[in-house]
C-alpha atoms as a PDB file:
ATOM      1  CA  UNK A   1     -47.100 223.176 -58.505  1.00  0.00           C
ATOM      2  CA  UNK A   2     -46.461 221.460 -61.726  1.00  0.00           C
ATOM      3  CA  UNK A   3     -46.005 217.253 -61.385  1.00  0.00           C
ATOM      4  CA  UNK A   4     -43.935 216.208 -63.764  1.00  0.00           C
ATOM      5  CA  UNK A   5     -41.973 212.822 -65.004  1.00  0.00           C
ATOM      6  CA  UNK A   6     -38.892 212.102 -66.868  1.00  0.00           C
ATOM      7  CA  UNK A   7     -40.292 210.145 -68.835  1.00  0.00           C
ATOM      8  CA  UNK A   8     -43.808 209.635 -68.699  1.00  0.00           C
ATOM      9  CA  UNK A   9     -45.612 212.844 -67.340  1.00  0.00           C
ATOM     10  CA  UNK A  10     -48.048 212.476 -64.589  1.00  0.00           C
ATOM     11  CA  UNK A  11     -51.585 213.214 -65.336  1.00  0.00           C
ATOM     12  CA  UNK A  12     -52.817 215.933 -63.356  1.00  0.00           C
ATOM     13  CA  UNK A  13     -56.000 217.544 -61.961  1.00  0.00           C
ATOM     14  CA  UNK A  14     -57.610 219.450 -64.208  1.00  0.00           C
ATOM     15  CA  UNK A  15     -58.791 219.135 -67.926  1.00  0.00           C
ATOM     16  CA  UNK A  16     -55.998 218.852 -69.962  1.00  0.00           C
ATOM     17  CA  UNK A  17     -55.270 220.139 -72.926  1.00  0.00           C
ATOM     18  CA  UNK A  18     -55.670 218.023 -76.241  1.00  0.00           C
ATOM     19  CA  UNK A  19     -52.015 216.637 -77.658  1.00  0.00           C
ATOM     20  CA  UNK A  20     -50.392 217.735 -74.042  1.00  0.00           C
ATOM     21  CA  UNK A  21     -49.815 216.007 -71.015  1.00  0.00           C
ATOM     22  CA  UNK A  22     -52.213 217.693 -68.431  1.00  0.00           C
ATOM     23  CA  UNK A  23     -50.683 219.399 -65.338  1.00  0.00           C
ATOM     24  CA  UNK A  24     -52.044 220.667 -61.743  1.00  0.00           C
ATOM     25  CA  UNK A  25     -52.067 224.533 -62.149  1.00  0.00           C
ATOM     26  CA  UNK A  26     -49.287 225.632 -59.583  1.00  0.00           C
ATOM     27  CA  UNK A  27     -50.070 226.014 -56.101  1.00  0.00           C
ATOM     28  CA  UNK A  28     -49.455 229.962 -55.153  1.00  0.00           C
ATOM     29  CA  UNK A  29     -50.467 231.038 -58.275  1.00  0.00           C
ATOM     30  CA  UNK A  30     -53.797 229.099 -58.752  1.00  0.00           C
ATOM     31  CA  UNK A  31     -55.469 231.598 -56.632  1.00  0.00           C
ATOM     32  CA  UNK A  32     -53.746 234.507 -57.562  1.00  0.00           C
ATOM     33  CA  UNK A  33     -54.867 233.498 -61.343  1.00  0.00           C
ATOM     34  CA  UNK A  34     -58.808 233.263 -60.030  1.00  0.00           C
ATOM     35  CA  UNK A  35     -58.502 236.639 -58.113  1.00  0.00           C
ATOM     36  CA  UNK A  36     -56.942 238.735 -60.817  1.00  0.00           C
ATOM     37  CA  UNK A  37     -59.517 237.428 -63.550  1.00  0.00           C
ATOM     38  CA  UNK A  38     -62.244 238.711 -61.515  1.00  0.00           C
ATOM     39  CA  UNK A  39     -60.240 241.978 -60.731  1.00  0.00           C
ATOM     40  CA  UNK A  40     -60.001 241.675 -57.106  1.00  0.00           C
ATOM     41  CA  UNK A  41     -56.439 242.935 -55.041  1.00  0.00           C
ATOM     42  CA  UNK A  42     -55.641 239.585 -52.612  1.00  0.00           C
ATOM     43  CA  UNK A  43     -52.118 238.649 -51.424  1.00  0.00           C
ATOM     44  CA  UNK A  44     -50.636 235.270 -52.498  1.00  0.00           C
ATOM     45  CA  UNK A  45     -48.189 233.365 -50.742  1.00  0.00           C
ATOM     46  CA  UNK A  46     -46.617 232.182 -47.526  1.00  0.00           C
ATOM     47  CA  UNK A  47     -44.062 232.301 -45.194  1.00  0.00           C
ATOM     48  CA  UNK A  48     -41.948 229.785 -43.554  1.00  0.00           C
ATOM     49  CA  UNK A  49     -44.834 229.638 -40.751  1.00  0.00           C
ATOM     50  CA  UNK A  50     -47.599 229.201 -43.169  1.00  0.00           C
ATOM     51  CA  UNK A  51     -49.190 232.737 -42.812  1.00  0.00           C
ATOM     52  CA  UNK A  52     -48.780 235.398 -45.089  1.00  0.00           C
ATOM     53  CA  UNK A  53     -45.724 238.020 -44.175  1.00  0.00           C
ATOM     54  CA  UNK A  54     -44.954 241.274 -45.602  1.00  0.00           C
ATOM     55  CA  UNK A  55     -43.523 242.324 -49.117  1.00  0.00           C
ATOM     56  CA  UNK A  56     -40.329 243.710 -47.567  1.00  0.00           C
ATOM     57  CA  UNK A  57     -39.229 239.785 -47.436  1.00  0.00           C
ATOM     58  CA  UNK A  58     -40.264 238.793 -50.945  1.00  0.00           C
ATOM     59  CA  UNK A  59     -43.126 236.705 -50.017  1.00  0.00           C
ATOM     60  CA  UNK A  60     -45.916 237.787 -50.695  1.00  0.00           C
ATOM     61  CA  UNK A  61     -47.497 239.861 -53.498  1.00  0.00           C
ATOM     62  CA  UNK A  62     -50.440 241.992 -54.126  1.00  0.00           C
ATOM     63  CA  UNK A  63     -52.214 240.779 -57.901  1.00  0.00           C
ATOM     64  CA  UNK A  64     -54.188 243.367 -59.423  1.00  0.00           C
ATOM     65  CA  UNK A  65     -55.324 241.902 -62.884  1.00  0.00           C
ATOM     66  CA  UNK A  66     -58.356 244.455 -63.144  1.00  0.00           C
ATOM     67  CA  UNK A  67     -60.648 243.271 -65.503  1.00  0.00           C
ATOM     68  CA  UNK A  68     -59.043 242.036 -68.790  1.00  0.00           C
ATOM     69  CA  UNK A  69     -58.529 238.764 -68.558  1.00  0.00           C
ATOM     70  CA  UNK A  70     -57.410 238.729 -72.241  1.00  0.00           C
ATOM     71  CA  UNK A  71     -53.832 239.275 -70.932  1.00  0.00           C
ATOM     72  CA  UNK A  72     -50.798 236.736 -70.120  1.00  0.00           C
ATOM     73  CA  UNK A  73     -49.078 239.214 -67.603  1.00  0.00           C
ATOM     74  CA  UNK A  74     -50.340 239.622 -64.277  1.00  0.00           C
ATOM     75  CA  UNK A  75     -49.094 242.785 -62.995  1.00  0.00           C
ATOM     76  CA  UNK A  76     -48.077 242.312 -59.156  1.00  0.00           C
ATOM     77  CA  UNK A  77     -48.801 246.005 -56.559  1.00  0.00           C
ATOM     78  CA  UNK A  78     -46.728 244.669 -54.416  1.00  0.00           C
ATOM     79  CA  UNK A  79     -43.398 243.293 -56.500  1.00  0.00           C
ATOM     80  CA  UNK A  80     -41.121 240.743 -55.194  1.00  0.00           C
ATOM     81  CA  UNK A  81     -37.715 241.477 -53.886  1.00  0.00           C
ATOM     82  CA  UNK A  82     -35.143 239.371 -56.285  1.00  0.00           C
ATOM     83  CA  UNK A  83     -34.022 236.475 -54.526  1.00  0.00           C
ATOM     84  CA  UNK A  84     -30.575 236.462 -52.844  1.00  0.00           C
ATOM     85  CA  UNK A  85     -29.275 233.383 -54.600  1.00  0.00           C
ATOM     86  CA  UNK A  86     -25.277 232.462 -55.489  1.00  0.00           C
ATOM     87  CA  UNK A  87     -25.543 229.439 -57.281  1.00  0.00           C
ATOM     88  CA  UNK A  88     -23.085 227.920 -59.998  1.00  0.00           C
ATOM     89  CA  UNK A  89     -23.366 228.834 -63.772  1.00  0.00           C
ATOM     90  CA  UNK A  90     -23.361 226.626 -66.728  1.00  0.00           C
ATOM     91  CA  UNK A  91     -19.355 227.662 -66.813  1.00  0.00           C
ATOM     92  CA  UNK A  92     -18.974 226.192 -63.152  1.00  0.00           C
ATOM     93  CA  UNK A  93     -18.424 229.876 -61.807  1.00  0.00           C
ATOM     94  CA  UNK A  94     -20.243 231.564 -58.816  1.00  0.00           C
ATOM     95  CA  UNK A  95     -22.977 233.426 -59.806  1.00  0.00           C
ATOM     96  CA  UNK A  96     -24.241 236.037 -57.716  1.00  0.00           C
ATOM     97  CA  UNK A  97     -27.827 236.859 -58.686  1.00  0.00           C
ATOM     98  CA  UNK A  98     -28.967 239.924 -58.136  1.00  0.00           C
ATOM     99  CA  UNK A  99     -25.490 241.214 -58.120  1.00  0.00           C
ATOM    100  CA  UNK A 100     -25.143 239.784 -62.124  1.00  0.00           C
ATOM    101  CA  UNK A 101     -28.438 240.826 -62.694  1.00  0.00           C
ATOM    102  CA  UNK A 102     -28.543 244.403 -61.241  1.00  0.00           C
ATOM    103  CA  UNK A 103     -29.729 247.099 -63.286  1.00  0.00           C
ATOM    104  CA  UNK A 104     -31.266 244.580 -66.142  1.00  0.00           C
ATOM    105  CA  UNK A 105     -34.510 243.642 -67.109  1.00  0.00           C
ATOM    106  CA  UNK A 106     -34.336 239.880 -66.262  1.00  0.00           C
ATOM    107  CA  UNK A 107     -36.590 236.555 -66.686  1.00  0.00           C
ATOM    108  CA  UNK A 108     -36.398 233.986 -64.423  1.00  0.00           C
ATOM    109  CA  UNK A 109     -38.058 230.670 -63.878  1.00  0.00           C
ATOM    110  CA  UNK A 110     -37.483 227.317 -61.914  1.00  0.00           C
ATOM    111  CA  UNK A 111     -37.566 224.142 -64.095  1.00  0.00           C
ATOM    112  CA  UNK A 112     -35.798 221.324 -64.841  1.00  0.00           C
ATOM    113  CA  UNK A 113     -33.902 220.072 -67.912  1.00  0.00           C
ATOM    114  CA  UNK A 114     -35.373 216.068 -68.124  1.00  0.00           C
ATOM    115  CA  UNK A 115     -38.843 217.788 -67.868  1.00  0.00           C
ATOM    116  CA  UNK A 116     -41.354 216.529 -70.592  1.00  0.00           C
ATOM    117  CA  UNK A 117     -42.937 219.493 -71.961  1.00  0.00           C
ATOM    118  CA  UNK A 118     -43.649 222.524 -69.508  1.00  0.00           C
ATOM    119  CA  UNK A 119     -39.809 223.274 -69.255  1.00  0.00           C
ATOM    120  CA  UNK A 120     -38.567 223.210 -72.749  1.00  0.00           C
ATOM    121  CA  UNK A 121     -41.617 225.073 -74.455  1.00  0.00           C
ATOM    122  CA  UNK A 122     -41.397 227.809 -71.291  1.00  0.00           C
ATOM    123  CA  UNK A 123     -37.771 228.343 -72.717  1.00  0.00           C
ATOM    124  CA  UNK A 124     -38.833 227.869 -76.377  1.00  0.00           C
ATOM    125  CA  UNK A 125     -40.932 230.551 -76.571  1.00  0.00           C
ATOM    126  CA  UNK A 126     -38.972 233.130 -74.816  1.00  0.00           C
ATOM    127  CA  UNK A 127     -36.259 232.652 -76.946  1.00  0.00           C
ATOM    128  CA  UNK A 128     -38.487 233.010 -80.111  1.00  0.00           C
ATOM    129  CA  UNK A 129     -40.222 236.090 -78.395  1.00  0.00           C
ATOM    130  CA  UNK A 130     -36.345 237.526 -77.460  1.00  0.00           C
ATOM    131  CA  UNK A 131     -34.976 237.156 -81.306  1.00  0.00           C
ATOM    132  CA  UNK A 132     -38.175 239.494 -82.133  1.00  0.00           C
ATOM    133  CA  UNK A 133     -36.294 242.736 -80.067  1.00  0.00           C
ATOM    134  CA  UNK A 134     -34.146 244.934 -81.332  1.00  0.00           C
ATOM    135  CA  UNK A 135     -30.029 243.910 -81.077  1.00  0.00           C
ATOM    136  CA  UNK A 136     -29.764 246.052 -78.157  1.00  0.00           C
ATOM    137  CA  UNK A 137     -32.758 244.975 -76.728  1.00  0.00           C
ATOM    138  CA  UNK A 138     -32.061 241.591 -77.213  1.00  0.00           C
ATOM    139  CA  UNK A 139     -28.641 242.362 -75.321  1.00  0.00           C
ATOM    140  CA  UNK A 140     -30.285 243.903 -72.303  1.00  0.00           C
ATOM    141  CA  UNK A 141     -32.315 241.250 -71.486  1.00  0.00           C
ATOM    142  CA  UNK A 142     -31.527 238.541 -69.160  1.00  0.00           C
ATOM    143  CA  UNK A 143     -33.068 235.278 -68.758  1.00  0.00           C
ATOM    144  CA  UNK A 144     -31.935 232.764 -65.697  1.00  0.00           C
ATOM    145  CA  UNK A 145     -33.385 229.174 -65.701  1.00  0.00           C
ATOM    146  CA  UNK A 146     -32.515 227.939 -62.002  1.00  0.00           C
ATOM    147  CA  UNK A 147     -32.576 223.950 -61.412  1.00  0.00           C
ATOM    148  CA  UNK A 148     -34.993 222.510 -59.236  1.00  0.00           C
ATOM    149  CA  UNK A 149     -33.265 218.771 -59.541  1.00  0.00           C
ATOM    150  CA  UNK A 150     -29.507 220.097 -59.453  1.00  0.00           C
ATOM    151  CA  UNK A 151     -28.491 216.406 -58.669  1.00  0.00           C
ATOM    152  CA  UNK A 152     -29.023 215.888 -62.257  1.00  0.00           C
ATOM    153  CA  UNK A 153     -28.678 219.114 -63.956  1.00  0.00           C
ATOM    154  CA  UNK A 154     -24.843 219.753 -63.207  1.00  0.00           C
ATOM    155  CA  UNK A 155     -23.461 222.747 -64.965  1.00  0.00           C
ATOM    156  CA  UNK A 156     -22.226 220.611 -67.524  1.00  0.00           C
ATOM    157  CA  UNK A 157     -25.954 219.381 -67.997  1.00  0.00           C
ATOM    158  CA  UNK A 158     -27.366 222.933 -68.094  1.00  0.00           C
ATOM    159  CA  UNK A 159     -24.854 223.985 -70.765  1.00  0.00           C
ATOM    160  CA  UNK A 160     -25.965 221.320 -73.579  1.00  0.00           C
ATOM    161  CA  UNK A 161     -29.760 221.814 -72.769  1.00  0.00           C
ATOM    162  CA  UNK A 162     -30.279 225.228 -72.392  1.00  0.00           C
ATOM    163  CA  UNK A 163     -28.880 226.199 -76.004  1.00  0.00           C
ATOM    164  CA  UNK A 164     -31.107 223.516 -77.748  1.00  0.00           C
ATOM    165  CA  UNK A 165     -34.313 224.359 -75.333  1.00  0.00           C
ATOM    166  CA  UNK A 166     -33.751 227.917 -75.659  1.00  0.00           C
ATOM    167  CA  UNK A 167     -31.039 229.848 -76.383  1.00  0.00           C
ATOM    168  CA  UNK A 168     -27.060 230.145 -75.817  1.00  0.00           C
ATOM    169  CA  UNK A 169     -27.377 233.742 -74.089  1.00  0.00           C
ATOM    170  CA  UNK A 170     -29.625 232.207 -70.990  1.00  0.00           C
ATOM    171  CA  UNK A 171     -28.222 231.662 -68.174  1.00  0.00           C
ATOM    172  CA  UNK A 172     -28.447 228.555 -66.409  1.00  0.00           C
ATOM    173  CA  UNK A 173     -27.975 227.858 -62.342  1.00  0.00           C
ATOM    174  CA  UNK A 174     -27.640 225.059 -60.108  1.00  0.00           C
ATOM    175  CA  UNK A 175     -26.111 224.479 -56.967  1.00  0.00           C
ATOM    176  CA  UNK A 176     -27.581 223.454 -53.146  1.00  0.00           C
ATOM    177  CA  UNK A 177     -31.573 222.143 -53.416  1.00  0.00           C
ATOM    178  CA  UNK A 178     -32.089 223.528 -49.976  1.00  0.00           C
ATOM    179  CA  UNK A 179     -30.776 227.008 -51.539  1.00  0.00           C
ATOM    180  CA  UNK A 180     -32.632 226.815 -54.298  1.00  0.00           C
ATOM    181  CA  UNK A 181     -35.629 225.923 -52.642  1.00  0.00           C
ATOM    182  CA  UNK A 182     -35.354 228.786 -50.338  1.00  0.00           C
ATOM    183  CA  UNK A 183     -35.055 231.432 -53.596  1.00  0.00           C
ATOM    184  CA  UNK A 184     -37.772 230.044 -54.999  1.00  0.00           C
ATOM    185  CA  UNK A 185     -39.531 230.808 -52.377  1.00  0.00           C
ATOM    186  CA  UNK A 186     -38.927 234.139 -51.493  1.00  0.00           C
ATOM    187  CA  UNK A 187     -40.513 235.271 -55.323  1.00  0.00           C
ATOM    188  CA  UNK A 188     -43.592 232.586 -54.569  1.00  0.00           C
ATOM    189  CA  UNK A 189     -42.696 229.516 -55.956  1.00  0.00           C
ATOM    190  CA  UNK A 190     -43.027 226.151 -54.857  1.00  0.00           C
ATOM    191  CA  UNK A 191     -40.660 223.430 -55.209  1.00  0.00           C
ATOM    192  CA  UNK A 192     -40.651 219.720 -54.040  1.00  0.00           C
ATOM    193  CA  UNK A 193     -37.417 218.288 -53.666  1.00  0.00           C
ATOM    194  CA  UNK A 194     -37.195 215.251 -57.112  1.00  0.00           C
ATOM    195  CA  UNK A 195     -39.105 211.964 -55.874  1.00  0.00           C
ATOM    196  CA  UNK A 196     -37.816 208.067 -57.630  1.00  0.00           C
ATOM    197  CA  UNK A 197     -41.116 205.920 -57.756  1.00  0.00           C
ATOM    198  CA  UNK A 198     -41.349 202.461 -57.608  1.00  0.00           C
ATOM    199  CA  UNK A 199     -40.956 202.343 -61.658  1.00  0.00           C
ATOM    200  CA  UNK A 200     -37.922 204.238 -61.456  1.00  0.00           C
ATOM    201  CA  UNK A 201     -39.461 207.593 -63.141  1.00  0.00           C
ATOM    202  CA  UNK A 202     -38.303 210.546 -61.362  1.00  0.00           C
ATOM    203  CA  UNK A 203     -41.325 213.403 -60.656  1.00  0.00           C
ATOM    204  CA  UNK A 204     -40.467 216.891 -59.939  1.00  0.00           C
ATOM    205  CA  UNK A 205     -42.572 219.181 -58.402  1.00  0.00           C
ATOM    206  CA  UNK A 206     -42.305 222.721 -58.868  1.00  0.00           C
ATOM    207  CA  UNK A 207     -44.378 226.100 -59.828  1.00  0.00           C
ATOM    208  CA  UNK A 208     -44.334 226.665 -63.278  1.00  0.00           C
ATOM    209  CA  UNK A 209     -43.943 230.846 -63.495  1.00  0.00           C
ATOM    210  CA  UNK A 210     -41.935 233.503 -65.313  1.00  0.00           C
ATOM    211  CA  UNK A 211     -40.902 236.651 -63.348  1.00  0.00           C
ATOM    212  CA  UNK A 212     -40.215 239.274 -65.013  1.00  0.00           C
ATOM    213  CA  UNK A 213     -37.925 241.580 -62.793  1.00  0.00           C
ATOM    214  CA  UNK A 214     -37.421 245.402 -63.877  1.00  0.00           C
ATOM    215  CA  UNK A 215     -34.209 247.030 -64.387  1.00  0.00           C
ATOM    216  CA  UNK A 216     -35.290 249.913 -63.264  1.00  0.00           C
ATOM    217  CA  UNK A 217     -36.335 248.691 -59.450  1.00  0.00           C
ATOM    218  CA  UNK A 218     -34.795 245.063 -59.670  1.00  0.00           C
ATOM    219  CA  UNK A 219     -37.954 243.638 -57.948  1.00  0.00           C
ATOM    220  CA  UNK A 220     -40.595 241.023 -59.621  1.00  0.00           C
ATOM    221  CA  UNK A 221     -43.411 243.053 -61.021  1.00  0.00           C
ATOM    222  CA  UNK A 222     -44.898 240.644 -63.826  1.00  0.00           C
ATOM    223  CA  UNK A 223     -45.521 236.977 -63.581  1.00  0.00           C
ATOM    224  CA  UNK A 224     -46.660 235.017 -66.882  1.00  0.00           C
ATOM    225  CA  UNK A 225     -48.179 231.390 -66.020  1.00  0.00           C
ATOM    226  CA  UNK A 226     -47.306 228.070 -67.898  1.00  0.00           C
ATOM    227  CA  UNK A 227     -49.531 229.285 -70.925  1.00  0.00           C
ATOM    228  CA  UNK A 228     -48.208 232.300 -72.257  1.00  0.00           C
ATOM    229  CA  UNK A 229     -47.393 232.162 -75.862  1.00  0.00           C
ATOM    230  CA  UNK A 230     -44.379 233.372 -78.140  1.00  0.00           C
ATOM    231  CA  UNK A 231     -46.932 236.057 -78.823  1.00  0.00           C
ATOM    232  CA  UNK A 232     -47.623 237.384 -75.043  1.00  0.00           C
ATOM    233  CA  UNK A 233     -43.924 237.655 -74.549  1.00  0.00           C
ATOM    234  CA  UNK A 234     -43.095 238.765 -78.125  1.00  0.00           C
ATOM    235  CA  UNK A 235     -46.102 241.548 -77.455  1.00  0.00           C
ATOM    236  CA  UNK A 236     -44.909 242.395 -74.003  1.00  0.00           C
ATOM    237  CA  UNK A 237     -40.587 242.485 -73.681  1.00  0.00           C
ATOM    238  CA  UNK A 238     -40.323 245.978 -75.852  1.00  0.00           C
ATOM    239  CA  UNK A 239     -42.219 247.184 -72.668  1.00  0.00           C
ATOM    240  CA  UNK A 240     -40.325 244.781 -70.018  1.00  0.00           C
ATOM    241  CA  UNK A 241     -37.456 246.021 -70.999  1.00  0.00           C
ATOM    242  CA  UNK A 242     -37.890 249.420 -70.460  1.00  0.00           C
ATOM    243  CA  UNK A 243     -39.264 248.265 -66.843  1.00  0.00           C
ATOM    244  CA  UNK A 244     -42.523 249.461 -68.084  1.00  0.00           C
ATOM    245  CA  UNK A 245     -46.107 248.031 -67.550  1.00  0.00           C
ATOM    246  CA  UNK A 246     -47.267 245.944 -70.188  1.00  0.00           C
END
């Protein structure tokens, strides 16, 4: 999972990057990323009991990457099912999900909005990548940034940073941690609830993934780590779109 500070990013294991803050790679996905670059199928994720459970309850996934490791997307065999969450929109309205959601290709990805850099350049380049579809495409397509510190990110919150950080159309959710924490779950992500240090800096952990769900299933069949570019997405959404491989 991804440490992060409000104000002064943890350093994290792992070489960093130069002019970045470095970050752990995220804890399901670390070993998904390993086994997909050398082509092997393993299963990622756990249950609430530690061991791995089947993909009828959305935890676990089967990662076929084959052998070109050139690509962002990581095409799941066994997709996740969306999560069940009804959370509260950045209009202060219950928002059901996968009822809202049904029937549309659709982004989502846990962050939070005081998060240095992982966050707001996750958002950044979607947005960039989106404005590259067609109108209608750009219409279709959903994207749904849920809170993982929703005692700071209040609707109110999520409506001023989402437009700058991304883009007005996303849609952003926050509501119960425990609830959240659960969702998160069920599509393989990890989330800590927000820790205050002794300094006063606030560090939230949390996986740092985009699922891509398809509008023509509605379950998670791409993920895209913290690295993907304006480029990867801007190469891949014609195709995600259309529910389509890409």
């Amino acid at each position: 999972m991804s440490a992060q500070k409000t104000n002064a990013p943890e350093s994290e294991g792992g070489p960093a990057r130069p002019g970045r803050p470095g970050r752990r790679t995220p804890l399901f996905i670390a070993a998904a990323a390993i086994v997909a670059a050398i082509g092997i199928t393993a299963a990622v994720g756990l249950g609430d009991d530690g061991k791995t459970s089947g993909a009828g309850k959305g935890s676990v996934a089967e990662v076929s990457g084959g052998t070109d490791t050139t690509k962002a997307a990581t095409v799941l065999d066994r997709p996740y099912d969306k999560p069940a969450l009804v959370l509260t929109d950045t209009k202060g309205q219950k928002y059901d999900l996968r009822e809202r959601t049904k029937g549309k290709p659709t982004l989502i990805y846990f962050g939070y909005t005081h998060c240095p850099d992982v966050c707001p350049m996750t958002m950044s380049n979607i947005a960039i990548a989106k404005k590259q579809l067609p109108k209608a495409d750009q219409d279709k397509l959903q994207v749904v940034f849920v809170t993982t510190d929703p005692e700071r990110d209040t609707s109110a919150e999520l409506a001023k940073w989402l437009p700058a950080a991304g883009d007005p159309s996303f849609t952003g959710l926050t509501g119960e941690f425990s609830a959240i924490q659960a969702g998160a779950r069920q599509i393989g992500i990890g989330i800590d609830p927000p820790k205050k240090e002794k300094d006063g800096k606030v560090v939230s952990m949390h996986g740092a993934q985009v699922i891509a769900f398809s509008p023509t299933t509605d379950q998670g069949y791409v993920l895209y780590g913290e690295d993907t570019t304006v480029e990867d997405y801007a190469k891949d959404l014609p195709k995600l779109v259309k529910g389509e491989n890409p």
